[in-house]
C-alpha atoms as a PDB file:
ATOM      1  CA  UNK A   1      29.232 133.147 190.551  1.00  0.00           C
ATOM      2  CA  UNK A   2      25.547 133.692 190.200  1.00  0.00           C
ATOM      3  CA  UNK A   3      22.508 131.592 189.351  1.00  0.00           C
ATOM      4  CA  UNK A   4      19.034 132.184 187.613  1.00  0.00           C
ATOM      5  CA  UNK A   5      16.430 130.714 189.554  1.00  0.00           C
ATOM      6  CA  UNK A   6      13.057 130.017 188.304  1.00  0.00           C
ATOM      7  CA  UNK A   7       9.611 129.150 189.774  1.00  0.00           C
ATOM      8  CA  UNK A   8       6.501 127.937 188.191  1.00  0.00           C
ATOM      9  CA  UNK A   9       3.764 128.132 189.699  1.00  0.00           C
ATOM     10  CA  UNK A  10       0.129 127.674 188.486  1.00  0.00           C
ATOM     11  CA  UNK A  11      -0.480 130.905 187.543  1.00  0.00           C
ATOM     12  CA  UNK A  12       2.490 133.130 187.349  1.00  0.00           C
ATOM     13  CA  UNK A  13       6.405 132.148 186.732  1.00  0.00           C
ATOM     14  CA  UNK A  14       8.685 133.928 188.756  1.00  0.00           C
ATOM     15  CA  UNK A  15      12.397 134.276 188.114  1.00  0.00           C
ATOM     16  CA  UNK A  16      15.340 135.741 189.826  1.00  0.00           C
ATOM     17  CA  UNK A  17      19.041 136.719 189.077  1.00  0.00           C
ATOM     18  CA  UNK A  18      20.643 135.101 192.606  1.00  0.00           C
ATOM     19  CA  UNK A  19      23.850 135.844 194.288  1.00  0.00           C
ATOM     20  CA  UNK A  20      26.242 132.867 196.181  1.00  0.00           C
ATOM     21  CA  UNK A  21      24.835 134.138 199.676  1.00  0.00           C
ATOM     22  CA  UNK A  22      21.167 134.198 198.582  1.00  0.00           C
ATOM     23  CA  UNK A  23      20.898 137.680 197.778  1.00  0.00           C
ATOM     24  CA  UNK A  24      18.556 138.394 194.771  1.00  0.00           C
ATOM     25  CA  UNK A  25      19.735 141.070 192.255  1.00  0.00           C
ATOM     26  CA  UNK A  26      17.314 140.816 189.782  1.00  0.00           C
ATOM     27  CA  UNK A  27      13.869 139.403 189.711  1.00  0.00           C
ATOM     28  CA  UNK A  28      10.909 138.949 186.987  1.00  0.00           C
ATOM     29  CA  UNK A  29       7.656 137.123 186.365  1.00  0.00           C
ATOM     30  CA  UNK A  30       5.106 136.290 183.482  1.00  0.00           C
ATOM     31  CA  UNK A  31       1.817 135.168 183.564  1.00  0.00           C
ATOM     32  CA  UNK A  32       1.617 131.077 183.099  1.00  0.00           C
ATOM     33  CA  UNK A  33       0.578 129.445 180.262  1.00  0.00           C
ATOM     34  CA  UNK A  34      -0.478 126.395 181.868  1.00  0.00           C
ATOM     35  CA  UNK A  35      -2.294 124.916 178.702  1.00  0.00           C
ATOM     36  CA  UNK A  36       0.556 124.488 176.103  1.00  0.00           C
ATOM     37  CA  UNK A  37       4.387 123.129 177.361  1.00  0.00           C
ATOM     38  CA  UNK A  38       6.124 124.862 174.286  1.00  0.00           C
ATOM     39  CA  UNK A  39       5.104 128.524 175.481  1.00  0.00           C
ATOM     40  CA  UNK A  40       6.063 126.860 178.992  1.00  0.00           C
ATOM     41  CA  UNK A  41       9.403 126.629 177.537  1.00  0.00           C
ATOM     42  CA  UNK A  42       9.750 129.992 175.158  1.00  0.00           C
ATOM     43  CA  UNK A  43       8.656 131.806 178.622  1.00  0.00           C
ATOM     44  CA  UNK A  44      11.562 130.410 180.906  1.00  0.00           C
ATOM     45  CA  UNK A  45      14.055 130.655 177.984  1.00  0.00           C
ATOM     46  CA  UNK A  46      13.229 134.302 177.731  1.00  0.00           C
ATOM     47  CA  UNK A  47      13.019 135.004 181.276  1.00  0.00           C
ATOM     48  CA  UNK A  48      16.502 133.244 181.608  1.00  0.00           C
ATOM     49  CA  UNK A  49      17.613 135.045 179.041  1.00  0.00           C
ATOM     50  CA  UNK A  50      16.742 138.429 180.315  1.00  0.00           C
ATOM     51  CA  UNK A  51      18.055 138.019 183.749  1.00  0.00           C
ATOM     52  CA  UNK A  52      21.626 136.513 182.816  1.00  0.00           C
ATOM     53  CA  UNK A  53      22.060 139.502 180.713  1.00  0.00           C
ATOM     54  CA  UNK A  54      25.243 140.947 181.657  1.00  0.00           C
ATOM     55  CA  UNK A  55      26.435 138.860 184.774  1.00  0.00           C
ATOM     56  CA  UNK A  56      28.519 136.065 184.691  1.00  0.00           C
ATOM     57  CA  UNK A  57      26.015 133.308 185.709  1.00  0.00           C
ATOM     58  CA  UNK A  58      27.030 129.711 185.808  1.00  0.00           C
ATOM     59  CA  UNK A  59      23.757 127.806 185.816  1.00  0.00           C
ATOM     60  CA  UNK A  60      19.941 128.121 185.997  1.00  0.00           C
ATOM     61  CA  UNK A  61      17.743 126.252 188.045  1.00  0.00           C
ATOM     62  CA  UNK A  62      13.556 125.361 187.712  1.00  0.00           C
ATOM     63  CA  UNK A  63      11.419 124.584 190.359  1.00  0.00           C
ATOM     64  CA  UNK A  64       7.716 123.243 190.034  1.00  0.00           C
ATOM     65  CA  UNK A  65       4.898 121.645 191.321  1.00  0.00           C
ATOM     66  CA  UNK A  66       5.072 117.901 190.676  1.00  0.00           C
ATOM     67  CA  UNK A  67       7.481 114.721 190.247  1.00  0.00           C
ATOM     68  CA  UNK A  68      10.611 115.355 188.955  1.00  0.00           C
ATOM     69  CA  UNK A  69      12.954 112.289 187.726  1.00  0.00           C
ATOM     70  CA  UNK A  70      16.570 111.550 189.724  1.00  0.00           C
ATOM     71  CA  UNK A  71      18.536 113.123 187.464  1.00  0.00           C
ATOM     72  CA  UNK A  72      16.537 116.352 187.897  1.00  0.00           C
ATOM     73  CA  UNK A  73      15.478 116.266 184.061  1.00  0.00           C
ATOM     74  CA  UNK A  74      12.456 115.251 183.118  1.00  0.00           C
ATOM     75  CA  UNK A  75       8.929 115.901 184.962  1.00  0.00           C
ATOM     76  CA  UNK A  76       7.033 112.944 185.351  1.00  0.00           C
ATOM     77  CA  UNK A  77       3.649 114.611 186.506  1.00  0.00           C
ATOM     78  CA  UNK A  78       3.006 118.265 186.999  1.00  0.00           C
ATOM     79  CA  UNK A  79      -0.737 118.957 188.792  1.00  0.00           C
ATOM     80  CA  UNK A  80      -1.302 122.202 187.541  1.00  0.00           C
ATOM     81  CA  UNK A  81      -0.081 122.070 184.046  1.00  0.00           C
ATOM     82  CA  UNK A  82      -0.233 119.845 180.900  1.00  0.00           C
ATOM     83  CA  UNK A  83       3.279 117.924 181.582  1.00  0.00           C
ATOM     84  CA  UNK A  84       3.176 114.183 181.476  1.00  0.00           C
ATOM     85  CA  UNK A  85       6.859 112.811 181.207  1.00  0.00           C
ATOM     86  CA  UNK A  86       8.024 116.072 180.023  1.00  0.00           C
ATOM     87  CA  UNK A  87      11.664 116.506 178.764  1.00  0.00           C
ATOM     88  CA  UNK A  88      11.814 119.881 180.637  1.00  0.00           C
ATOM     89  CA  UNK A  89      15.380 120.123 181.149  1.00  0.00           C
ATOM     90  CA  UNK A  90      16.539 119.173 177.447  1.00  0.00           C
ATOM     91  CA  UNK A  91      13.720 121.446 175.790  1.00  0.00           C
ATOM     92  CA  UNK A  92      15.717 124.427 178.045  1.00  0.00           C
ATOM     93  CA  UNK A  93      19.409 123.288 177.031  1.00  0.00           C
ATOM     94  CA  UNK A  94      18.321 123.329 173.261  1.00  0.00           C
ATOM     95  CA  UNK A  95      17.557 126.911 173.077  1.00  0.00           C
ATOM     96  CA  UNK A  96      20.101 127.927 176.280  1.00  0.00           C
ATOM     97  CA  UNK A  97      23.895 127.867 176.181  1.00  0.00           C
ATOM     98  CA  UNK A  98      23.599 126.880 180.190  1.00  0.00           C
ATOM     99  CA  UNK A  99      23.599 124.218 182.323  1.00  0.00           C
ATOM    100  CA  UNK A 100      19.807 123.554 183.642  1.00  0.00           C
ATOM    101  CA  UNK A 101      18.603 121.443 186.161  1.00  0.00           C
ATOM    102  CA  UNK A 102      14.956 120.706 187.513  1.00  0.00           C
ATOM    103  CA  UNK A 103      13.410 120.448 191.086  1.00  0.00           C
ATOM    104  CA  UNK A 104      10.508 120.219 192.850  1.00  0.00           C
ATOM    105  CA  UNK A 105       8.982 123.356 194.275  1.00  0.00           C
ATOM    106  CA  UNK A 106       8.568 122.350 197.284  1.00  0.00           C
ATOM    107  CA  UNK A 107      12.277 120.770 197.903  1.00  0.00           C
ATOM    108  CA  UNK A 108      13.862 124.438 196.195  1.00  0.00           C
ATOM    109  CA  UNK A 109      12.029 127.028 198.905  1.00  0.00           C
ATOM    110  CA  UNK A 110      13.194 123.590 201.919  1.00  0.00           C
ATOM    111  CA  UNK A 111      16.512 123.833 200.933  1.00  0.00           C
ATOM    112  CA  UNK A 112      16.611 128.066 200.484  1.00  0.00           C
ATOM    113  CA  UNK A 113      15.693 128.448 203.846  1.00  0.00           C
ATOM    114  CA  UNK A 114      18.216 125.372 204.881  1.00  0.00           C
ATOM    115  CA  UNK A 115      21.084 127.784 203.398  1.00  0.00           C
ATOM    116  CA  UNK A 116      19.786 130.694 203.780  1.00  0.00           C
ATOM    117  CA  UNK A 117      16.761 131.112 206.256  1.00  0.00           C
ATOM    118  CA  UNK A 118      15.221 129.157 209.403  1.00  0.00           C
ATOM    119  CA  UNK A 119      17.373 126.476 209.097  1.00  0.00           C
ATOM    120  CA  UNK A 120      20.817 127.930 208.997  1.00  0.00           C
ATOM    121  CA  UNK A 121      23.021 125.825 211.005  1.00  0.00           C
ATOM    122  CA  UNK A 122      20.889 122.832 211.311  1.00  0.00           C
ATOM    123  CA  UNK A 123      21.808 119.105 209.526  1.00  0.00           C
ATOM    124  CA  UNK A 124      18.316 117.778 209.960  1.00  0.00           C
ATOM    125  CA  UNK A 125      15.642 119.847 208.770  1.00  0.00           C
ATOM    126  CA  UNK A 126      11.961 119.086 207.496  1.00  0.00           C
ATOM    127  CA  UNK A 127       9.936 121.572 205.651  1.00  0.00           C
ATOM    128  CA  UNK A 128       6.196 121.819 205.115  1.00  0.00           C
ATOM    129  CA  UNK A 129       4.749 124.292 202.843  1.00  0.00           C
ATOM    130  CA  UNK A 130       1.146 125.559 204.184  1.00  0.00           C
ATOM    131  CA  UNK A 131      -0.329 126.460 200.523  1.00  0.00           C
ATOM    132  CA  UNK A 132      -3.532 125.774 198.731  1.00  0.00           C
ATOM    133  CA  UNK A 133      -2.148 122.289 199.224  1.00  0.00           C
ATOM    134  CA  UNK A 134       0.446 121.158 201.505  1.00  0.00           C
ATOM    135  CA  UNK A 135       4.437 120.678 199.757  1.00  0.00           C
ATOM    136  CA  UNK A 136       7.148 119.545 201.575  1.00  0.00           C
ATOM    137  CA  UNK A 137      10.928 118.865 201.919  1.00  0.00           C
ATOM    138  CA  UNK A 138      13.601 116.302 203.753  1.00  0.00           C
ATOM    139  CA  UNK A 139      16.889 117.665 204.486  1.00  0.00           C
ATOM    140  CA  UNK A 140      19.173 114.760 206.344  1.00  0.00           C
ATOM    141  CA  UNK A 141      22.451 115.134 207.288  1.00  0.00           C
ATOM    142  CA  UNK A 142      22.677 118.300 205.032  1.00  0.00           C
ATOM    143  CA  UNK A 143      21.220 116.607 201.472  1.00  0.00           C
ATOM    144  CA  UNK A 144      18.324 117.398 200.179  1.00  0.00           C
ATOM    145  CA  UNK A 145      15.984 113.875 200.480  1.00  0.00           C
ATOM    146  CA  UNK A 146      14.388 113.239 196.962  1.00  0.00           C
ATOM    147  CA  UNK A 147      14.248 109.297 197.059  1.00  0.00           C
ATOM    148  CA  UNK A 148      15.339 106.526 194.533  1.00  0.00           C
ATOM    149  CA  UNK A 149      12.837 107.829 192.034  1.00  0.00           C
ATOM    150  CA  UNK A 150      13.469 111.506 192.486  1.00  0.00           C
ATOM    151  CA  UNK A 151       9.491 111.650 193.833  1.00  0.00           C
ATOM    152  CA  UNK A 152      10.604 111.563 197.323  1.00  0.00           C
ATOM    153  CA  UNK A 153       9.498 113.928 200.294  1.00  0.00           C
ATOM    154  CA  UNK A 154       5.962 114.330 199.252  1.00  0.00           C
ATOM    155  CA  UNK A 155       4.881 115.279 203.092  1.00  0.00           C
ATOM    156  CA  UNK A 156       1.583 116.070 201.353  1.00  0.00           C
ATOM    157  CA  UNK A 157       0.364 112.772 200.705  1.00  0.00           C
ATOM    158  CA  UNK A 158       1.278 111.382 204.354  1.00  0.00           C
ATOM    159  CA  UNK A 159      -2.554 109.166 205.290  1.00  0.00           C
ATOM    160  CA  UNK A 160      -3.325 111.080 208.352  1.00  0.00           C
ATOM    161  CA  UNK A 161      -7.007 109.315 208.592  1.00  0.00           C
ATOM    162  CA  UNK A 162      -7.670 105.910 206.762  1.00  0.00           C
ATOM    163  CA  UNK A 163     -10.506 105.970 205.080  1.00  0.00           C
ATOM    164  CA  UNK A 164     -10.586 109.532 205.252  1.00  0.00           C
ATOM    165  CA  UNK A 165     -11.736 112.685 202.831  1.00  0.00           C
ATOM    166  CA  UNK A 166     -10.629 111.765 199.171  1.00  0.00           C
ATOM    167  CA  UNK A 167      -6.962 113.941 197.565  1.00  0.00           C
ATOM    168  CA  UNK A 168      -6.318 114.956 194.590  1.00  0.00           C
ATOM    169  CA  UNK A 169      -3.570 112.467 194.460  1.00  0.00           C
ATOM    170  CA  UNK A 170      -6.466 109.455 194.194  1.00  0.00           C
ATOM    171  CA  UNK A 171      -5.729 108.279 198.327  1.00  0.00           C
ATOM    172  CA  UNK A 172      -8.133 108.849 200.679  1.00  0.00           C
ATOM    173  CA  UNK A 173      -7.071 110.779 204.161  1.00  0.00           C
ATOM    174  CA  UNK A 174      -3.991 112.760 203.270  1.00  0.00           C
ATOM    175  CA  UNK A 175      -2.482 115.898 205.322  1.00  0.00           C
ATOM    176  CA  UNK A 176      -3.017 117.895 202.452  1.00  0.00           C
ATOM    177  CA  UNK A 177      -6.861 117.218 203.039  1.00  0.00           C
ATOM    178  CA  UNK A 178      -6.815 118.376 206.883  1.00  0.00           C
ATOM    179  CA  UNK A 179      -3.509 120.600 206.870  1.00  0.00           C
ATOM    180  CA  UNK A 180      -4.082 122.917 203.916  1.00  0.00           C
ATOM    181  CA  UNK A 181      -5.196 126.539 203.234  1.00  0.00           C
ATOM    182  CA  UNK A 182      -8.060 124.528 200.908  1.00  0.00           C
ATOM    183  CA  UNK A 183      -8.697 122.678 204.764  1.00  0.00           C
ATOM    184  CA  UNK A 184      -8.662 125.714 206.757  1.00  0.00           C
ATOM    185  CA  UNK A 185     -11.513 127.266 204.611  1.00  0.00           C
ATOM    186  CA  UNK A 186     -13.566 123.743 204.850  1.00  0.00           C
ATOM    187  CA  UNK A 187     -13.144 124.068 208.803  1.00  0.00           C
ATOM    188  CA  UNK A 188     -13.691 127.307 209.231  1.00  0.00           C
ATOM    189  CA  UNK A 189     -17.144 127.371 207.229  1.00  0.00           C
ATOM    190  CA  UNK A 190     -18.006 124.221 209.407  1.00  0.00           C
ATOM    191  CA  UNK A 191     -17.117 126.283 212.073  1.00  0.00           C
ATOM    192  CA  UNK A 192     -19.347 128.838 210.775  1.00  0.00           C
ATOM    193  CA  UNK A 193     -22.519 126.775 210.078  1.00  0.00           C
ATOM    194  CA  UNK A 194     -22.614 126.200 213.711  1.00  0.00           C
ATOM    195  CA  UNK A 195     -22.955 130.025 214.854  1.00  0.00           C
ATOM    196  CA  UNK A 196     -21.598 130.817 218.572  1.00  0.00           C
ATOM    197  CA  UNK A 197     -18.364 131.191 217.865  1.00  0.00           C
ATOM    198  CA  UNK A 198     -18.272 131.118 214.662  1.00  0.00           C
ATOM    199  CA  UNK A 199     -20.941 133.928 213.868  1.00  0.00           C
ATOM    200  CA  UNK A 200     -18.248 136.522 212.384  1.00  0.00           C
ATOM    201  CA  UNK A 201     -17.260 134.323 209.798  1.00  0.00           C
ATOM    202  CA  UNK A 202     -21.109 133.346 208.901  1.00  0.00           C
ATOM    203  CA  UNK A 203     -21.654 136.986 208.849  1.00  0.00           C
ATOM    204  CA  UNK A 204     -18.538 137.708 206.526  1.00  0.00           C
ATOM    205  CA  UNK A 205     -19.469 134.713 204.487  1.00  0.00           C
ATOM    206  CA  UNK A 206     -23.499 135.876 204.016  1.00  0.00           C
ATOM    207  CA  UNK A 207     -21.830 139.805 203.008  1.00  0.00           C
ATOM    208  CA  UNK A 208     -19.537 138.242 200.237  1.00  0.00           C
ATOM    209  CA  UNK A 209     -21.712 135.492 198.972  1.00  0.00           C
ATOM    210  CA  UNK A 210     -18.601 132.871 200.280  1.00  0.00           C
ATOM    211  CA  UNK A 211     -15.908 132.470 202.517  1.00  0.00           C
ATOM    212  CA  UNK A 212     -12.553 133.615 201.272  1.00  0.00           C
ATOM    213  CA  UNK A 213      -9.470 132.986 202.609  1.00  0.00           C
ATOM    214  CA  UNK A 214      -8.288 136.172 203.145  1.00  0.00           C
ATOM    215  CA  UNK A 215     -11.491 136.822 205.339  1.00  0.00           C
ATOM    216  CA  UNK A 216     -10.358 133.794 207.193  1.00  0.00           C
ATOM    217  CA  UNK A 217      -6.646 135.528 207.541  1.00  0.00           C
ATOM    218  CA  UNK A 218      -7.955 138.854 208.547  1.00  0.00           C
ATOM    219  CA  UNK A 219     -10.357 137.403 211.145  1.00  0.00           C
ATOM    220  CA  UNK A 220      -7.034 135.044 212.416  1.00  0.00           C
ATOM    221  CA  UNK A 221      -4.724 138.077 212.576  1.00  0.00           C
ATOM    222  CA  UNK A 222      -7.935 140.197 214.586  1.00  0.00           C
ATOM    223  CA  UNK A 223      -7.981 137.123 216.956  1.00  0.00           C
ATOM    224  CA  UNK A 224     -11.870 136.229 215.967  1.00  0.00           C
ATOM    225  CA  UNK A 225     -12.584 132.966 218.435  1.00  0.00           C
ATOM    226  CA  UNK A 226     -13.812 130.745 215.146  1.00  0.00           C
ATOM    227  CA  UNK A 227     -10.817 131.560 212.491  1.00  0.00           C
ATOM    228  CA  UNK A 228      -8.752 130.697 215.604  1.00  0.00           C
ATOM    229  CA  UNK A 229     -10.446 127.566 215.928  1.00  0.00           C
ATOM    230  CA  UNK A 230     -10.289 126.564 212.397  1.00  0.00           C
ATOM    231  CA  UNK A 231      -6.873 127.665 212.771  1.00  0.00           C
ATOM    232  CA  UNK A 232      -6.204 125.247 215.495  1.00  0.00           C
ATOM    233  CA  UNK A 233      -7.936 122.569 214.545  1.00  0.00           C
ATOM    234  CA  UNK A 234      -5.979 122.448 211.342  1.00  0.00           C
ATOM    235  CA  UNK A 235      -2.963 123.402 213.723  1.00  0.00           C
ATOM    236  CA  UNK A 236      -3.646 120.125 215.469  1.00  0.00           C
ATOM    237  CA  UNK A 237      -3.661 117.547 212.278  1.00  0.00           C
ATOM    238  CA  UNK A 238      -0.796 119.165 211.147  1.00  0.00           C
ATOM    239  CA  UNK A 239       1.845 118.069 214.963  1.00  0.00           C
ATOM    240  CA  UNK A 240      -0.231 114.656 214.297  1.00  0.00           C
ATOM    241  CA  UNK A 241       1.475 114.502 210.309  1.00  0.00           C
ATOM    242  CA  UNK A 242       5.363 116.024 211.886  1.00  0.00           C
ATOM    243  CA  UNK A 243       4.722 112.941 214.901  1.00  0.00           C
ATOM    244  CA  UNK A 244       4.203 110.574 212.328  1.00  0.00           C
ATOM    245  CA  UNK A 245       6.902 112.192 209.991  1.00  0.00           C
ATOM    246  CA  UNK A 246       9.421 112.521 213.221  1.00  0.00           C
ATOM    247  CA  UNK A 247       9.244 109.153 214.340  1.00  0.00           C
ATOM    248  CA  UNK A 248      10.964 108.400 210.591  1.00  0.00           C
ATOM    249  CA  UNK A 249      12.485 111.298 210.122  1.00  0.00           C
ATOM    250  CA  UNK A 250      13.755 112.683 213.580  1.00  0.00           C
ATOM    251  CA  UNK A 251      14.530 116.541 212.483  1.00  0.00           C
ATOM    252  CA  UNK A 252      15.800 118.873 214.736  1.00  0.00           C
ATOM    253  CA  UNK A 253      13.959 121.357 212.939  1.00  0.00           C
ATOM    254  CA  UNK A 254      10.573 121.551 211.599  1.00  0.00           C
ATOM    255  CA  UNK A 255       9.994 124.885 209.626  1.00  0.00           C
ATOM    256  CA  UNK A 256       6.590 126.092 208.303  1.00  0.00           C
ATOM    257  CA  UNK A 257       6.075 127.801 204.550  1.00  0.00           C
ATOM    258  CA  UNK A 258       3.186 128.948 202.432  1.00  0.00           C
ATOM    259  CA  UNK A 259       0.907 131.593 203.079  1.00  0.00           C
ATOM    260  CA  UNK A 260      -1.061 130.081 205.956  1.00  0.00           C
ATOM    261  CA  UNK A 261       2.266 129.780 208.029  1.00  0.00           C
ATOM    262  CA  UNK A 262       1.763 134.033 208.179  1.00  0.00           C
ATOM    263  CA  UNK A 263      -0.488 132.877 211.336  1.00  0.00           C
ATOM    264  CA  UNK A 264       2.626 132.607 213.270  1.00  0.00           C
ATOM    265  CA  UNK A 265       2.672 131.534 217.198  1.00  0.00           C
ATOM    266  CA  UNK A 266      -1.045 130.768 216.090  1.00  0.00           C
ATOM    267  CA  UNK A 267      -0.711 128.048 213.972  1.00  0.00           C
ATOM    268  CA  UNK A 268       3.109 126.883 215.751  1.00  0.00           C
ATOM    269  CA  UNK A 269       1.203 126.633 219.189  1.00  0.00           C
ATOM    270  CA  UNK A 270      -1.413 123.751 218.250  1.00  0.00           C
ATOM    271  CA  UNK A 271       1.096 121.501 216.278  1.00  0.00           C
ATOM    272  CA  UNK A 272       3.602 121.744 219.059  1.00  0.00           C
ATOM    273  CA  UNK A 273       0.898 120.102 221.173  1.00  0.00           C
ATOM    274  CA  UNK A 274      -0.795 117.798 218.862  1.00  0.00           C
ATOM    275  CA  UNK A 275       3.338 116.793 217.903  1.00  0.00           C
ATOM    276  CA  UNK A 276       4.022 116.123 221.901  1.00  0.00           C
ATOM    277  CA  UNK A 277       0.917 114.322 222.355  1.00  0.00           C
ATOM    278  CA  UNK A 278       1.033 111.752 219.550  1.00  0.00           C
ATOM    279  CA  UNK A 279       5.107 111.544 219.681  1.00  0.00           C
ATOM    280  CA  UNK A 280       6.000 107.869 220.283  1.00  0.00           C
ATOM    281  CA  UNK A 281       8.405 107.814 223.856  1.00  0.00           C
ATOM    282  CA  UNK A 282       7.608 111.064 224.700  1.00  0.00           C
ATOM    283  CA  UNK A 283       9.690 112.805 227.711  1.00  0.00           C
ATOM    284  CA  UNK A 284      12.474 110.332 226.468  1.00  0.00           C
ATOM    285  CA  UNK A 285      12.704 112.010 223.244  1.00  0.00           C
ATOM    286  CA  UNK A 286      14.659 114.836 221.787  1.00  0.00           C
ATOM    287  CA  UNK A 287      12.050 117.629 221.286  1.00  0.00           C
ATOM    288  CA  UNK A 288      12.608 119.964 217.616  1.00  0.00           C
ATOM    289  CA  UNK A 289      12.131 123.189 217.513  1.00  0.00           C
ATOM    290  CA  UNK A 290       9.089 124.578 215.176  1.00  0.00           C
ATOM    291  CA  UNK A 291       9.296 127.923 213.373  1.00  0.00           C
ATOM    292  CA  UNK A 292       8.125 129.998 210.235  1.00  0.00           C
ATOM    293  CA  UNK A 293       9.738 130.176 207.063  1.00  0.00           C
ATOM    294  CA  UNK A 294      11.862 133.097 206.391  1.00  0.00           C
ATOM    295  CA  UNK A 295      12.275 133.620 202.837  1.00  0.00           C
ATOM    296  CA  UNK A 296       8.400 133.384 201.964  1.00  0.00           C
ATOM    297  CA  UNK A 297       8.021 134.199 198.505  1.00  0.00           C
ATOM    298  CA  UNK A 298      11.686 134.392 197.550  1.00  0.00           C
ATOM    299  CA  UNK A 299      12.198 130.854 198.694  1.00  0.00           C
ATOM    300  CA  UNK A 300      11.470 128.891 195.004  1.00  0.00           C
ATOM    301  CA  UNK A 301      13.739 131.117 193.318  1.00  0.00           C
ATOM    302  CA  UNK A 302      16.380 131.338 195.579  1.00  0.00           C
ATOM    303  CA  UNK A 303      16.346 127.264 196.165  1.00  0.00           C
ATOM    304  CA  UNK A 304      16.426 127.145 192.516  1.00  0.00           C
ATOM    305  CA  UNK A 305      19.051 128.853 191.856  1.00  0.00           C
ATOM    306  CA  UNK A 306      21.480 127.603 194.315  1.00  0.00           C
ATOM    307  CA  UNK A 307      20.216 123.904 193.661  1.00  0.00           C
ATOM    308  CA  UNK A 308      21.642 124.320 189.942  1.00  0.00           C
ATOM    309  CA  UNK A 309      24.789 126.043 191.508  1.00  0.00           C
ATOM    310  CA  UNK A 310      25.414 123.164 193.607  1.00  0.00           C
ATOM    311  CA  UNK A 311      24.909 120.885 190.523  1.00  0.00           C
ATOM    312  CA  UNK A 312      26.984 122.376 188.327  1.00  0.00           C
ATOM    313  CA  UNK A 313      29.620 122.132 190.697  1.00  0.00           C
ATOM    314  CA  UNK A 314      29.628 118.789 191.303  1.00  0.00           C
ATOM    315  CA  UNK A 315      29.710 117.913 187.384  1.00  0.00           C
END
C-alpha cells in the first residue's frame, strides 16, 4: 500500500505520494510558513490531502529539522521554525482520517537510502547530511538509532575541537562548525584572503560583492586549486568526526547527503584519509566503505513515507 511522505524544510515543504519499493508517484511543495505553526499544519493537511486523493494510502509520514519525542509525536525544538513542544502529530490526526507519525529529517533521507539507495544490503549504516548545517542518522543492526529521548543521532553536534568556534546549538567546536556547506564558504574565503591559490575565488568574490556557494561549487566541479582546498580541508574534519563516530558506532557504511556531497570522489578522498589516520587500531580494523547519497532530494520524502508505513504496521 502506499504512503504520503512529507518534508519540511525551512523554506519550502515538499510532499510525495510513495510506492512500497520507493518509487514516487506523485509529488508537491508549498512555500513555508515558518512564522505561525497553525498554517504549518493547514499546509501539510492540504498537501496530504491532495496527494492521497484517489490511492489507497495507509499512512503519512513528516520529517523535519529538529528533536522529535520517542513516540514520534510531538517536536520538542525545531531550529528553523516557531515549534517549542509542539503537538505536531495530534494537530495532523484532528483534521486527517490517517495514521501520522513524525521524524527527524535527517533520520527519514538515512533510512531512504538504507531501503532504498547507498545502503541497500547493509545492517550498519551511518549517514551524514552535508547541508547548510550538518544532519545525520544511525542505522544498527537494521533500526533506525533515535535514542531514549527520541533526540538521538545528532552527528551534527559531535565536539570536534574543544574550545572551538561557537554552534548554533550553544557548544563550542561542533562538526557542523568545520564540516558544513556554512564551513566550506568560511574556508574557502580564508582561503581566498590569502591570494596564491586562492586568487579565483578572491576574484569571483570582488565581481559579486561576496562569496556564494554556488561559486564555490562551480570552481570545485572546474577543479580551481583553492575551492579544492577548502574542499579538503573541510573533507579532512569531516574522516576526523566518522573516526570519532566509528570507534562507537563501527558502520560498515558511511554514506554522504546534502548538497555539498555533489563534490563526489572530491570530498570522499580527504575523509577517507583523515578517517584512516585518526582511526583508533588502525591496520587491525575493519575499514567501511564511504559513498554519496543516492536519493538526494527525494530522500526526506521517501524516508517519510516508508517510516510511517513501517509504523503503522507494527501497531
Amino acid at each position: 500500500m502506499h504512503a504520503v511522505g512529507i518534508d519540511i524544510g525551512g523554506t519550502k515543504i515538499a510532499g510525495a505520494l510513495v510506492a512500497e519499493d520507493g518509487t514516487i508517484l506523485r509529488s508537491d511543495r508549498s512555500p513555508t510558513p515558518a512564522g505561525s505553526p497553525a498554517e504549518i499544519v493547514e499546509v501539510v493537511v492540504g498537501m496530504i490531502t491532495r496527494l492521497a486523493e484517489g490511492h489507497d494510502v495507509m499512512a503519512a509520514g513528516v520529517a523535519a529539522a529538529g528533536f522529535i519525542d520517542e513516540q514520534q509525536s510531538t517536536v520538542y525544538y525545531a531550529p528553523n521554525i516557531s515549534w517549542r513542544n509542539e503537538p505536531f502529530r495530534d494537530r495532523l490526526m484532528a483534521e486527517l482520517d490517517l495514521d501520522v507519525t513524525i521524524d527527524n529529517d535527517a533520520n527519514a533521507a538515512g533510512w531512504a537510502e538504507f531501503r532504498f539507495g547507498a545502503g541497500r544490503g547493509v545492517d550498519d549504516m551511518t549517514m551524514l547530511t552535508i547541508g547548510t548545517g550538518v544532519g545525520g542518522a544511525v542505522v544498527a543492526g537494521g533500526h533506525l538509532m533515535r535514542g531514549g529521548f527520541g533526540a538521538g543521532a545528532e552527528l551534527g553536534h559531535l565536539r570536534v575541537v574543544p574550545g572551538g568556534l561557537p554552534c548554533g546549538c550553544g557548544a563550542r567546536g561542533c562538526i557542523e562548525q568545520y564540516g558544513s556547506g556554512r564551513a566550506l564558504l568560511r574556508m574557502a574565503n580564508e582561503i581566498a584572503d590569502v591570494g596564491g591559490i586562492g586568487l579565483r575565488l578572491a576574484e569571483l568574490r570582488e565581481q559579486n560583492g561576496t562569496l556564494r556557494g554556488e561559486d564555490v561549487a562551480e570552481l570545485i566541479a572546474a577543479d580551481d586549486p583553492g575551492a579544492v582546498q577548502a574542499l579538503r580541508e573541510l573533507g579532512g574534519w569531516l574522516g576526523q568526526a566518522c573516526a570519532s563516530l566509528g570507534a562507537v558506532l563501527d558502520p560498515r557504511l558511511f554514506v554522504f547527503g546534502g548538497g555539498v556531497a555533489a563534490a563526489g570522489e572530491l570530498l570522499l578522498a580527504p575523509i577517507r584519509e583523515a578517517y584512516l589516520a585518526h582511526l583508533p587500531a588502525r591496520g587491525y580494523h575493519p575499514e567501511p566503505k564511504f559513498v554519496t547519497a543516492q536519493l538526494v532530494n527525494d530522500a526526506g520524502v521517501v524516508g517519510a513515507a516508508d517510516l510511517a508505513r513501517l509504523h503503522f504496521r507494527s501497531r
